[in-house]
Protein backbone atom coordinates (compact mmCIF):
# COMPACT_ATOMS: atom_id res chain seq x y z
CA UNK A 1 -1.11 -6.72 20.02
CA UNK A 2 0.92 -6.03 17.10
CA UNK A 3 2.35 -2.50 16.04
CA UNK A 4 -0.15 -2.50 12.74
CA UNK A 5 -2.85 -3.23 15.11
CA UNK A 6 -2.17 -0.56 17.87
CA UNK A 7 -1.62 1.99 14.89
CA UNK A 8 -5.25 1.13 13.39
CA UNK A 9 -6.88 1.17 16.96
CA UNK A 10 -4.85 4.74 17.79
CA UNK A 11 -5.89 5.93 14.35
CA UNK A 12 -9.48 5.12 14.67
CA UNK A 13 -9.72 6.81 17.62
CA UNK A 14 -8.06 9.88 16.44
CA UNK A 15 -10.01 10.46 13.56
CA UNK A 16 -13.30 10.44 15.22
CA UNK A 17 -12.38 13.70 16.81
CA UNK A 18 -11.47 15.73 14.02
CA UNK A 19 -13.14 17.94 12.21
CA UNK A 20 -12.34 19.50 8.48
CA UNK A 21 -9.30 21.01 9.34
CA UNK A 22 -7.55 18.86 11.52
CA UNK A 23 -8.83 15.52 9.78
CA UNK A 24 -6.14 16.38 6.68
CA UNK A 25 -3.50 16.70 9.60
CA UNK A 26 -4.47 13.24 10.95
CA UNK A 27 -4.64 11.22 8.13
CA UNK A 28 -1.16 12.58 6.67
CA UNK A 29 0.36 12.00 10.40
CA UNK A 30 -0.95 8.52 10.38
CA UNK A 31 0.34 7.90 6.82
CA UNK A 32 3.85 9.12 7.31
CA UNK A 33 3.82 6.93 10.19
CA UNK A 34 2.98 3.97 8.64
CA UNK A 35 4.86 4.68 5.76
CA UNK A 36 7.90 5.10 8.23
CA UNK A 37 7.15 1.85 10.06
CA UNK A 38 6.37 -0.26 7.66
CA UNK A 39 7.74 0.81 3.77
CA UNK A 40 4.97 1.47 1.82
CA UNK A 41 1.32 1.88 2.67
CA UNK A 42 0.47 -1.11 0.42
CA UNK A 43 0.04 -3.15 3.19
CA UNK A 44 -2.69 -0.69 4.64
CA UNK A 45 -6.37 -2.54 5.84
CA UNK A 46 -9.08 -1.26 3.18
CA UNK A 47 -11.38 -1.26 6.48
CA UNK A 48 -8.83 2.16 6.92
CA UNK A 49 -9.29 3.38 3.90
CA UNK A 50 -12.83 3.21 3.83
CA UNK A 51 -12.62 4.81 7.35
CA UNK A 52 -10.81 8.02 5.82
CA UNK A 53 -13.44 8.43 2.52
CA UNK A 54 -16.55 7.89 5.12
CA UNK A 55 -14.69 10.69 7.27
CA UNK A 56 -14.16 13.24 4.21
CA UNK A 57 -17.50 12.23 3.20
CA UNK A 58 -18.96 13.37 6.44
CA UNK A 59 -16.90 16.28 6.96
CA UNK A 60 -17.74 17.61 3.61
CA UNK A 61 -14.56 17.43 2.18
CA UNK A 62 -15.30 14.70 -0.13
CA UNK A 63 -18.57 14.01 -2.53
């Protein structure tokens, strides 16, 4: 398994246990870390960022 994979999987595991004020602390740890890895988060799978508006969404920090 690639690094980009094992972040997604870790990631997606993460964010199912946060709530609305520790999901904002996951998704900008995640981020940076991608950002760090890899450049730019360009390259990041829309499946994630669909993942982090269904989470807000849910959480009720989004509409």
């Amino acid at each position: 398994m690639g690094k980009k994979e094992s972040l997604i999987r870790a990631f997606k595991q993460e964010v199912k246990r946060t709530n609305q004020f520790t999901f904002p602390i996951c998704v900008d740890s995640f981020t940076n870390l991608w950002q760090y890895e890899f450049g730019t988060l360009d390259g990041l799978p829309k499946e994630i960022e669909q993942l982090i508006a269904y989470r807000a969404i849910e959480l009720g920090l989004m509409e």
